[in-house]
Structure formats: structure tokens, C-alpha cells
N, C-alpha and C. Protein backbone atom coordinates (compact mmCIF):
# COMPACT_ATOMS: atom_id res chain seq x y z
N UNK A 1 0.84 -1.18 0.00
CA UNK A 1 0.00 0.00 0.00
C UNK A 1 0.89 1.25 0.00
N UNK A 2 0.62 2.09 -0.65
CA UNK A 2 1.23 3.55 -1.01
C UNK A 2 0.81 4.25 -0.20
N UNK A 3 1.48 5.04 0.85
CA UNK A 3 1.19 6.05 1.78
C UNK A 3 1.94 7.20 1.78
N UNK A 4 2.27 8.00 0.60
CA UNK A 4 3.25 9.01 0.22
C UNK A 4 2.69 10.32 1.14
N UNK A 5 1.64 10.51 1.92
CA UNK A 5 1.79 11.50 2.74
C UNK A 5 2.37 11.42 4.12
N UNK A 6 2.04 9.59 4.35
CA UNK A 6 2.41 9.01 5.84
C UNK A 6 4.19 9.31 6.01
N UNK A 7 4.49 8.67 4.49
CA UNK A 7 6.19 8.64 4.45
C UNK A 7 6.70 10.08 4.96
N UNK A 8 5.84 10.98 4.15
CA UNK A 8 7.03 12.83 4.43
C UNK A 8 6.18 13.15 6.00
N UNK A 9 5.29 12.60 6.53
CA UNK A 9 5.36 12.80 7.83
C UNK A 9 6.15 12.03 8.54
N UNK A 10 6.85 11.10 8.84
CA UNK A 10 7.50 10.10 9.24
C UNK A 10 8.80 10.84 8.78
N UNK A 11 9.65 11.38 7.78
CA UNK A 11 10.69 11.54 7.55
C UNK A 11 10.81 13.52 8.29
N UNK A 12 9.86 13.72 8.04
CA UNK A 12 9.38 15.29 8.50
C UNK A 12 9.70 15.66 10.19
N UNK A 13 9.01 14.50 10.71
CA UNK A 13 9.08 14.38 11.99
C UNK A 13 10.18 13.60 12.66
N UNK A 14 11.20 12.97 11.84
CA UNK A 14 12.37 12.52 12.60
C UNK A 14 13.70 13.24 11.84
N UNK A 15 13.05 14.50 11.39
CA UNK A 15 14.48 15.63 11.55
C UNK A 15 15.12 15.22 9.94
N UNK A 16 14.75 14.67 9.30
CA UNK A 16 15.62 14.32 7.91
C UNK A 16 15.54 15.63 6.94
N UNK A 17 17.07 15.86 6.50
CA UNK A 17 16.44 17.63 5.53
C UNK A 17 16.37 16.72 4.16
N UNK A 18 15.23 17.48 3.63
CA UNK A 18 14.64 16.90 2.13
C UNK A 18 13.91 17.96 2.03
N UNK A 19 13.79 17.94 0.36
CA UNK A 19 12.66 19.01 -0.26
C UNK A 19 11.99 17.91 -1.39
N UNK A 20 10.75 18.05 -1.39
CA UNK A 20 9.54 17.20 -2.69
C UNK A 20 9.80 17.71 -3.53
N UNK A 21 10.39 16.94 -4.97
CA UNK A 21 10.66 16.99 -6.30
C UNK A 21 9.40 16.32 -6.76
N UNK A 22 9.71 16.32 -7.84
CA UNK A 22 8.49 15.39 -8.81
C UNK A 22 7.68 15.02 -8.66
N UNK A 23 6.93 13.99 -9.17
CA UNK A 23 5.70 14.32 -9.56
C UNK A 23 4.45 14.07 -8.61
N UNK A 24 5.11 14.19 -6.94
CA UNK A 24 4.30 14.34 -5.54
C UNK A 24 4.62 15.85 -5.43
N UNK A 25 5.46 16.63 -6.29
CA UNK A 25 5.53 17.96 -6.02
C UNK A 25 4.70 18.68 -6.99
N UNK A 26 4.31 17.98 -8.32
CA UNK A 26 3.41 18.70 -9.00
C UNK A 26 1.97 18.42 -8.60
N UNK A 27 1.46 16.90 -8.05
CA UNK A 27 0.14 17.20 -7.51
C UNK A 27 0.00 18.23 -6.16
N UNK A 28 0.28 18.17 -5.38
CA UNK A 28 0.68 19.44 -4.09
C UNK A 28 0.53 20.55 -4.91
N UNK A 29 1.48 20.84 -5.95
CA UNK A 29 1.13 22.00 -7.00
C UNK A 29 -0.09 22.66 -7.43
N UNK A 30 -0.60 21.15 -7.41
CA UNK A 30 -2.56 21.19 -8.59
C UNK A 30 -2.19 20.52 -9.71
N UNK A 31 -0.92 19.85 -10.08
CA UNK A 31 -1.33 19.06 -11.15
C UNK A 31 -2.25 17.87 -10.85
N UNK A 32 -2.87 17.22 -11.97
CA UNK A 32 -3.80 16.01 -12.10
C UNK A 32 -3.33 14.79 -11.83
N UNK A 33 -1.82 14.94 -12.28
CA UNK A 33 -1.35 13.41 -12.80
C UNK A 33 -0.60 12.93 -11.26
N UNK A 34 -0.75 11.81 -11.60
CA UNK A 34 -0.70 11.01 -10.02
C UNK A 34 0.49 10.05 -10.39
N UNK A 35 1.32 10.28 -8.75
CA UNK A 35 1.87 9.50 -8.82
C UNK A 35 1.92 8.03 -7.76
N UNK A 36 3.10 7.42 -8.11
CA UNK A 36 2.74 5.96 -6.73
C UNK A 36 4.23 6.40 -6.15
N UNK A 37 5.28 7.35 -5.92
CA UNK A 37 6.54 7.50 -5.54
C UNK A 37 6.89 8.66 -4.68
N UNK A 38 7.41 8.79 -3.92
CA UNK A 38 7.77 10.32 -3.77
C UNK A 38 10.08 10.51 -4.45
N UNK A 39 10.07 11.48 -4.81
CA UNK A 39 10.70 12.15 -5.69
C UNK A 39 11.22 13.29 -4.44
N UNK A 40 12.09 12.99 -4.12
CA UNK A 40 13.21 13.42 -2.60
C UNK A 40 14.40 14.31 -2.95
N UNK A 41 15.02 15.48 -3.20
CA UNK A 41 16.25 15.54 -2.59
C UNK A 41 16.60 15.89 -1.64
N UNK A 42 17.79 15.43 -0.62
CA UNK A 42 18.36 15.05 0.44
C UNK A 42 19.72 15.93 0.83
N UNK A 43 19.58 15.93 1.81
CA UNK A 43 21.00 16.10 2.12
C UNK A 43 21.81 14.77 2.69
N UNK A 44 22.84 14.51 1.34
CA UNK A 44 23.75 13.06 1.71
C UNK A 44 24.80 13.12 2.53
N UNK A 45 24.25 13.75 4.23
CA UNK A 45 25.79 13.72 5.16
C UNK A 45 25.17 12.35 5.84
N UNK A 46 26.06 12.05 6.04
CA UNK A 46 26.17 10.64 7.20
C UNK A 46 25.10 10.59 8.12
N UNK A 47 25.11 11.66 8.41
CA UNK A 47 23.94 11.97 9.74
C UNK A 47 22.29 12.03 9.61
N UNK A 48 22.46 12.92 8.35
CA UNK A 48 20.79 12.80 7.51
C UNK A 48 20.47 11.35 7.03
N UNK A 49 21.35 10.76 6.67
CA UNK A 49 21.08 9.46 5.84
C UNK A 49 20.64 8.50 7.24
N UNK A 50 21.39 8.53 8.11
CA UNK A 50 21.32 7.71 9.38
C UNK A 50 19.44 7.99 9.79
N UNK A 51 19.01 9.33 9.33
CA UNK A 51 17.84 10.06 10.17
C UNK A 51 16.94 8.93 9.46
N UNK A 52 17.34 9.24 8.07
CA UNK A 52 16.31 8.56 7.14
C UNK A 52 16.05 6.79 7.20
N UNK A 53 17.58 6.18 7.57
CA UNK A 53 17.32 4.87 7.96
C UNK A 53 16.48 4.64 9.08
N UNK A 54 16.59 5.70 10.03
CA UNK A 54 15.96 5.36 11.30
C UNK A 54 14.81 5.62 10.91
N UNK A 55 13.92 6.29 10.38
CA UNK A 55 12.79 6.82 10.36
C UNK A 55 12.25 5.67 9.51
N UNK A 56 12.49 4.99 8.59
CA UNK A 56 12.17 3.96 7.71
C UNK A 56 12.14 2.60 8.16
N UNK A 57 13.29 2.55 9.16
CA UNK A 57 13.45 0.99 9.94
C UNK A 57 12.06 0.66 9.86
N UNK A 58 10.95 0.66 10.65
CA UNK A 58 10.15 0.23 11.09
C UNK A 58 8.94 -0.50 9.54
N UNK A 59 9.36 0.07 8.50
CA UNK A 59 8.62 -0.13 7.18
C UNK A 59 9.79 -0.93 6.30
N UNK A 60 10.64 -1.79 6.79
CA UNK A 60 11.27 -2.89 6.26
C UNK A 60 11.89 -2.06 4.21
N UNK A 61 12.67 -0.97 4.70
CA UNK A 61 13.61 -0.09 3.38
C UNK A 61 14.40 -1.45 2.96
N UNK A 62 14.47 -1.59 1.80
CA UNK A 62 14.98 -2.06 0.73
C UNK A 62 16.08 -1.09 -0.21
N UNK A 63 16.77 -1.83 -0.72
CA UNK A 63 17.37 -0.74 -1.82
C UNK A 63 16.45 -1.41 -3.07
N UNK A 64 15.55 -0.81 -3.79
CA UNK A 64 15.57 -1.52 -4.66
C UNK A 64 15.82 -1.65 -6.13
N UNK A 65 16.97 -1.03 -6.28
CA UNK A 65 17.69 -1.33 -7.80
C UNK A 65 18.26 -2.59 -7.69
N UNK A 66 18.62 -3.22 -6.76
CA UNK A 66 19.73 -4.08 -6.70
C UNK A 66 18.78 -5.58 -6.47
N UNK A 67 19.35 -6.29 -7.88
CA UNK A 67 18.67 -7.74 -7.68
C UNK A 67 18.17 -8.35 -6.24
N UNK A 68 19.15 -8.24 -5.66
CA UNK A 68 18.64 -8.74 -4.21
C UNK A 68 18.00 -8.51 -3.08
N UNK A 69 17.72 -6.65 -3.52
CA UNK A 69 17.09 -6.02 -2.98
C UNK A 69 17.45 -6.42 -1.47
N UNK A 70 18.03 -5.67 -1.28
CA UNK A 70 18.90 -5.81 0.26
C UNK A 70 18.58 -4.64 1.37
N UNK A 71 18.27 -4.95 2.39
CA UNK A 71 18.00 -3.82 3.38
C UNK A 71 18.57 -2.42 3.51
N UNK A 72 18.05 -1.36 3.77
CA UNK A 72 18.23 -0.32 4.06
C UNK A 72 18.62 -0.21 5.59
N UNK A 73 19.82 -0.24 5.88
CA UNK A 73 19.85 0.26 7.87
C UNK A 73 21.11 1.49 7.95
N UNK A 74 20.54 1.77 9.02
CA UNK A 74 21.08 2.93 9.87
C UNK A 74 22.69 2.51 9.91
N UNK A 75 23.20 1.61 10.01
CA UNK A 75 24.55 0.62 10.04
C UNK A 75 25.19 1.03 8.92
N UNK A 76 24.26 0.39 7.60
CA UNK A 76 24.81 0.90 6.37
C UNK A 76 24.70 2.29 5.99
N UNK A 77 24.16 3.06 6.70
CA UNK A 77 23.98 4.88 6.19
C UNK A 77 25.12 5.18 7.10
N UNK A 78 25.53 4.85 8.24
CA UNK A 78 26.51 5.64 8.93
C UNK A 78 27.97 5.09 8.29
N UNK A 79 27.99 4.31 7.38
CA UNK A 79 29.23 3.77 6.62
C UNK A 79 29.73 3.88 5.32
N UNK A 80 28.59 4.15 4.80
CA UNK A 80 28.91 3.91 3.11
C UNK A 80 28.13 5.62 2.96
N UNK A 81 28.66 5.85 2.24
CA UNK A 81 28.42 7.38 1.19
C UNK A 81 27.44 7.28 -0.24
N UNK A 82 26.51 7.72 -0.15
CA UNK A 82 25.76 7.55 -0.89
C UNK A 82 25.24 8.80 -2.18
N UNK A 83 25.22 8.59 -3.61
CA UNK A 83 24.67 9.62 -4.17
C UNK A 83 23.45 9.96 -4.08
N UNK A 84 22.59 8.20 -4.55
CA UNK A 84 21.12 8.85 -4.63
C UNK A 84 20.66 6.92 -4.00
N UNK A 85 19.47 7.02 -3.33
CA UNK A 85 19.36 5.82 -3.05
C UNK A 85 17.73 5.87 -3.29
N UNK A 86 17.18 4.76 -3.76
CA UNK A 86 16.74 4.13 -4.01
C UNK A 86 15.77 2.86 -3.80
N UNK A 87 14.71 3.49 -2.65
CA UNK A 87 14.39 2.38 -1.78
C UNK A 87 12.45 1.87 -1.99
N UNK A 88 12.78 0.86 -1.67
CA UNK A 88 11.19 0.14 -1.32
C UNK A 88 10.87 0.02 0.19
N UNK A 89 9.51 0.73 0.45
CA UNK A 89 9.38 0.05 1.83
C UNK A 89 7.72 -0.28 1.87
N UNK A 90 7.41 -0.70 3.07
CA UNK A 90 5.79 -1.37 2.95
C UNK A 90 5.58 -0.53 3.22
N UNK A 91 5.67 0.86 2.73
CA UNK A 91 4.15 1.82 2.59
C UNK A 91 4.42 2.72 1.46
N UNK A 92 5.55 2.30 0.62
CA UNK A 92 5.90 3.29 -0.81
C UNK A 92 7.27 3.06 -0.71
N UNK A 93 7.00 3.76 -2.25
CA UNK A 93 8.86 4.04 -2.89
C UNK A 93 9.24 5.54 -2.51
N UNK A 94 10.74 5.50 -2.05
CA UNK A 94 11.10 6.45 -2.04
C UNK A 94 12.85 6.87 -2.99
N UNK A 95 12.49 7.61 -3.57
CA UNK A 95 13.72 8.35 -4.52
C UNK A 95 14.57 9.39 -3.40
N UNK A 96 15.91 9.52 -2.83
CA UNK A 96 16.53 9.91 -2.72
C UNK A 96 17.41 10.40 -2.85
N UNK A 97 17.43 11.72 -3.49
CA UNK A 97 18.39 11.95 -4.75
C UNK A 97 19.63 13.34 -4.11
N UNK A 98 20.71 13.48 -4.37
CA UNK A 98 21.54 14.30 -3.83
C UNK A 98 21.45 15.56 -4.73
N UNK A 99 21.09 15.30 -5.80
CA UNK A 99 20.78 16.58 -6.75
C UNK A 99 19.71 16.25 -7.63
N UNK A 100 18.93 17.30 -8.42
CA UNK A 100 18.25 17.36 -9.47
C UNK A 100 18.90 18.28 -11.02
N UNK A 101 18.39 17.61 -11.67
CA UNK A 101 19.10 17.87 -13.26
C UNK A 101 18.03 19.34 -13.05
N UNK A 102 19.00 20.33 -13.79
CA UNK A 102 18.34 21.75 -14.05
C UNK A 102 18.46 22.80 -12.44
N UNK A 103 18.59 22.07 -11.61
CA UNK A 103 18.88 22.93 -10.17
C UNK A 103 20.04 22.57 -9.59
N UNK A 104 20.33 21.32 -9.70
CA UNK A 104 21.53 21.40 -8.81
C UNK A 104 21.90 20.25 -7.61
N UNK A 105 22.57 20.60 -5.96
CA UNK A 105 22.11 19.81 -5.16
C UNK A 105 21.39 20.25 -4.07
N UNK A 106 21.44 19.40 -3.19
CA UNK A 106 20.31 19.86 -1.96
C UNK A 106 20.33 21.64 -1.62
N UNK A 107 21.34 21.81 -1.16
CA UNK A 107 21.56 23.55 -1.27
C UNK A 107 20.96 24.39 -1.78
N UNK A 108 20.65 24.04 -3.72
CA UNK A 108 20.34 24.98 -4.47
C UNK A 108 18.80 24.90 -4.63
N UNK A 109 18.17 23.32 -4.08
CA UNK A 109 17.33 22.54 -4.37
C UNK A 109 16.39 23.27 -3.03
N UNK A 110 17.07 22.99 -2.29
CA UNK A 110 16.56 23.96 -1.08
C UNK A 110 16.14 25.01 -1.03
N UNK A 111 17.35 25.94 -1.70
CA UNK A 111 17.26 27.82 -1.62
C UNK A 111 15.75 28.12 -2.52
N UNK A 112 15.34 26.48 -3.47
CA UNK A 112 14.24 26.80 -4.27
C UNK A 112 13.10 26.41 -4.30
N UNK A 113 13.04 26.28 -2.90
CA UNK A 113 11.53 25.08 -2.68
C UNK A 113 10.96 26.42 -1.53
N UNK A 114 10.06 26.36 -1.02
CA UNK A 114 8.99 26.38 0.09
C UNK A 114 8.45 25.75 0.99
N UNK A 115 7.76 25.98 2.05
CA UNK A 115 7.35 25.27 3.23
C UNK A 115 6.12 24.72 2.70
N UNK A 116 5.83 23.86 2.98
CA UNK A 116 4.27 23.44 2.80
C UNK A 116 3.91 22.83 4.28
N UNK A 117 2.59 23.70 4.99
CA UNK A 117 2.54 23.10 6.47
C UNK A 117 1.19 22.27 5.82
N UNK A 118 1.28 20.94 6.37
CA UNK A 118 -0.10 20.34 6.56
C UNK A 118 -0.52 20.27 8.15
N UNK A 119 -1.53 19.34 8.74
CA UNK A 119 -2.15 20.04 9.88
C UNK A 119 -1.02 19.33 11.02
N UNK A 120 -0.40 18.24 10.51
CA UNK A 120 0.38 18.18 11.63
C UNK A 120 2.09 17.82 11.17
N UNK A 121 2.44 18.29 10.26
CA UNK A 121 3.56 18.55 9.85
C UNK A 121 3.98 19.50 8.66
N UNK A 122 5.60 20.20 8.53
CA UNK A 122 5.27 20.40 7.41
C UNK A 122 6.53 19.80 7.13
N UNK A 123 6.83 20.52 5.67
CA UNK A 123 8.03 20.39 4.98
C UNK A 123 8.60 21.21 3.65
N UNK A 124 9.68 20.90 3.25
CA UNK A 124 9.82 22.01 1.99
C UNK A 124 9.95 21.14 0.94
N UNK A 125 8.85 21.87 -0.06
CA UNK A 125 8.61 21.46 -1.73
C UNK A 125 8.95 22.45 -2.44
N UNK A 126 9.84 22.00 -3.42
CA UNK A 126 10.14 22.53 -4.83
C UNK A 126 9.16 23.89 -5.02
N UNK A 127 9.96 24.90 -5.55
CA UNK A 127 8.90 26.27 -6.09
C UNK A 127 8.08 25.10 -7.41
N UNK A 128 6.82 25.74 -7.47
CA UNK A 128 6.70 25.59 -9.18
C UNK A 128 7.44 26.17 -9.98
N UNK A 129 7.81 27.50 -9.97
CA UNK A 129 8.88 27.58 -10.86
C UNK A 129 10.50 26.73 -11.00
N UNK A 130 10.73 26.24 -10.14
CA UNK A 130 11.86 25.96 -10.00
C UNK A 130 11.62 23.83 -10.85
N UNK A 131 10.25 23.69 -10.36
CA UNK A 131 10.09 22.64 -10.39
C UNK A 131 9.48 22.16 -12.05
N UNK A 132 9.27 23.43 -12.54
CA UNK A 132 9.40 23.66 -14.12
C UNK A 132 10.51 23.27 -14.85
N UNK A 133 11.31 23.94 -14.40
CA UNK A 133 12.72 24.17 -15.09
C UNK A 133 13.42 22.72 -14.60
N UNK A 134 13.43 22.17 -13.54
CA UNK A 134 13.21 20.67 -13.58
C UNK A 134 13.06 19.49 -14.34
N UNK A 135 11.71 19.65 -14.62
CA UNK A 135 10.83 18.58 -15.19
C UNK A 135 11.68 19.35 -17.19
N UNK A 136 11.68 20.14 -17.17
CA UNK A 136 12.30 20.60 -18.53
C UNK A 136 13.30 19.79 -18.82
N UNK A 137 14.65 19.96 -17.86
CA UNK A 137 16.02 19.46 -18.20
C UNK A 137 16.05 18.12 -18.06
N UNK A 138 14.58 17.19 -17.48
CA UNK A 138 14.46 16.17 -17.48
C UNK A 138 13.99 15.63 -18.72
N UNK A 139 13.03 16.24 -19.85
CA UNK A 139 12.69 16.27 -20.88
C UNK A 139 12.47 15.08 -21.19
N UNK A 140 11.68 14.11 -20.35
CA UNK A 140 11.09 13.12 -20.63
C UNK A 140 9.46 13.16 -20.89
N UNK A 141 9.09 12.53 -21.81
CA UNK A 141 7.54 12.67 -22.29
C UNK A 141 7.03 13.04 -21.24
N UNK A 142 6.59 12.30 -20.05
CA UNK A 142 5.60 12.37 -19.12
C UNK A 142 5.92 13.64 -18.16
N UNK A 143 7.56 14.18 -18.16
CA UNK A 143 7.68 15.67 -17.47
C UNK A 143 7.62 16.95 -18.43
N UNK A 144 7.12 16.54 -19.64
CA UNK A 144 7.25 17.56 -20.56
C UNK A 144 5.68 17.72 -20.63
N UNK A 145 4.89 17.13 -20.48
CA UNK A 145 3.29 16.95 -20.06
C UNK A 145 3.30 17.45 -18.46
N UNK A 146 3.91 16.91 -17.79
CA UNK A 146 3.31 17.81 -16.37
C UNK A 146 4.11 19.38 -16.27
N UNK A 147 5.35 19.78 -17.13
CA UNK A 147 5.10 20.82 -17.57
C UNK A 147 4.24 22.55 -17.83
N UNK A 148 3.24 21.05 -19.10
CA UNK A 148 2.40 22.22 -19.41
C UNK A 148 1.68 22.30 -18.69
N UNK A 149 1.05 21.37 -17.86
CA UNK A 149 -0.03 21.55 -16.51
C UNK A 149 0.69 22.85 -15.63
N UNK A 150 1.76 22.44 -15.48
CA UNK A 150 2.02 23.19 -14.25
C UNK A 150 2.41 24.88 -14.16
N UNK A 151 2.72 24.97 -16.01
CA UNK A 151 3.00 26.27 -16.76
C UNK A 151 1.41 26.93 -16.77
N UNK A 152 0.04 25.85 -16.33
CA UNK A 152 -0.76 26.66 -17.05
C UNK A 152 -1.74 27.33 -15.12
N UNK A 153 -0.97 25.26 -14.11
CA UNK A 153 -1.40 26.14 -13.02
C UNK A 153 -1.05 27.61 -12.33
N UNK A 154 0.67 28.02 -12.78
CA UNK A 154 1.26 29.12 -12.31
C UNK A 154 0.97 30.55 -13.18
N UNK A 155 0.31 30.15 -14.29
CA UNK A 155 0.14 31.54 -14.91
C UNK A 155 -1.53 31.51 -14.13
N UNK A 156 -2.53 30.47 -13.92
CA UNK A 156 -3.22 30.61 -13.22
C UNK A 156 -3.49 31.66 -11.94
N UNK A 157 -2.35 30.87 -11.20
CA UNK A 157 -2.08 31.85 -10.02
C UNK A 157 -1.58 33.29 -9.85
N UNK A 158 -0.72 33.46 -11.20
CA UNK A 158 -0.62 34.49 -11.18
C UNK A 158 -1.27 35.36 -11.66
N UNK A 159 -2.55 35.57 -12.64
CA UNK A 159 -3.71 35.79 -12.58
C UNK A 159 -4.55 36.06 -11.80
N UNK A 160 -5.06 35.94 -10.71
CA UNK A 160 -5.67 35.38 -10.02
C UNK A 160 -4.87 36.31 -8.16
């Protein structure tokens, strides 16, 4: 079962720095198109990664690119250095990425997102603008379509 709001409260609330990329950052936005993932960048110090194992322990993290799909622990985050990881757990996928194509890394990824409070947590998501120029340099069919959604929610808003 997919619980992509349960996950960024769970990671929200045990201190992990991340900002919502893709395409859980364009519905939050007002786009239509749905996803089953959340789309993460991170900050990859030893210490954040450790936050994120801990916060996940309890939902059995996987890596799952890797045939064998091998556990995610706090053991292995305080040891190994990671770019972008890649995990399965029993309540969703999560993308952990150290940078995004068109912005940069967590830093720049950061300086370009916003708070989003829900009622009992919040966190920081991608600007739409920022999250435009994103989905652009990603220039894959399905981000070149949430795109124009999202080119047509922000001239919306700014309208308005």
C-alpha cells in the first residue's frame, strides 16, 4: 500500500532535511497526474542518511535497484556514502536523490523550494517555478506533459 503522505510525515518528523521533487511535487502544485513514488532531494551527510534509515526501519527499506534487494539500515547509512538511493518500503517508494538535473544539489534545491505546512507537519517542496525548469532538463515525455499543466497552473495563479 502507497502512503506518500504518511512517508514525508515520518521523515518530516524525525528531523531528515529533504525538499519534494516530482511528480508528488506537481500534484501538491494542482497538477492532475498522479503518482505511486515520492521524488526526494536530500541532504547526503552521514547523519541525515542515518535520520532517514531510522525513520524507515520500522517499514522494512529495501534498496531496490539491486537484484537482491537488500536492506536499508542505519549501520549501512553511517558507513557507506551515498549519491542517490533508491528504496522500497511497505508503505511506498522512495527516490533519494543528492541533486536534481536543471537545479543542482540539496543547497540549491533547497534555496528553491517552500514550506508546505499540513495540519500536523510540514516540509519544503520545490517552487513551481523551479520545479518547471526541472521537469524541462528532465525532458522526458511524461515531465514535458506535467510541464504544461504546471506552466498553465502558475500563470493561473498568477492571474488570479
Amino acid at each position: 500500500m502507497v502512503q506518500l503522505v504518511r512517508l514525508l510525515e515520518l521523515l518530516s518528523n524525525a528531523g531528515v532535511n529533504f525538499v519534494l521533487v516530482g511528480g508528488a511535487a506537481a500534484y501538491a502544485h494542482g497538477s492532475t497526474m498522479v503518482t505511486q513514488d515520492l521524488d526526494l532531494c536530500g541532504e547526503m551527510s552521514r547523519e541525515n542518511i542515518k535520520k532517514l534509515a531510522r525513520a524507515l526501519a520500522p517499514h522494512n527499506p529495501k534498496h531496490r535497484m539491486s537484484p537482491a534487494k537488500p536492506p536499508f539500515t542505519e549501520e549501512q547509512a553511517g558507513t557507506q556514502c551515498f549519491k542517490n538511493l533508491y528504496l522500497q518500503t511497505d508503505i511506498g517508494q522512495i527516490d533519494f536523490l543528492g541533486e536534481i538535473k536543471g537545479i543542482g544539489g540539496y543547497e540549491a534545491v533547497r534555496a528553491g523550494s517552500e514550506i508546505l505546512s499540513l495540519p500536523d507537519f510540514s516540509f519544503n517542496i520545490l517552487s513551481i517555478t523551479k520545479l518547471i525548469k526541472a521537469k524541462e532538463a528532465m525532458g522526458r515525455p511524461r515531465d514535458l506533459e506535467a510541464v504544461a499543466i504546471l506552466k498553465r497552473i502558475r500563470n493561473e495563479n498568477e492571474n488570479n
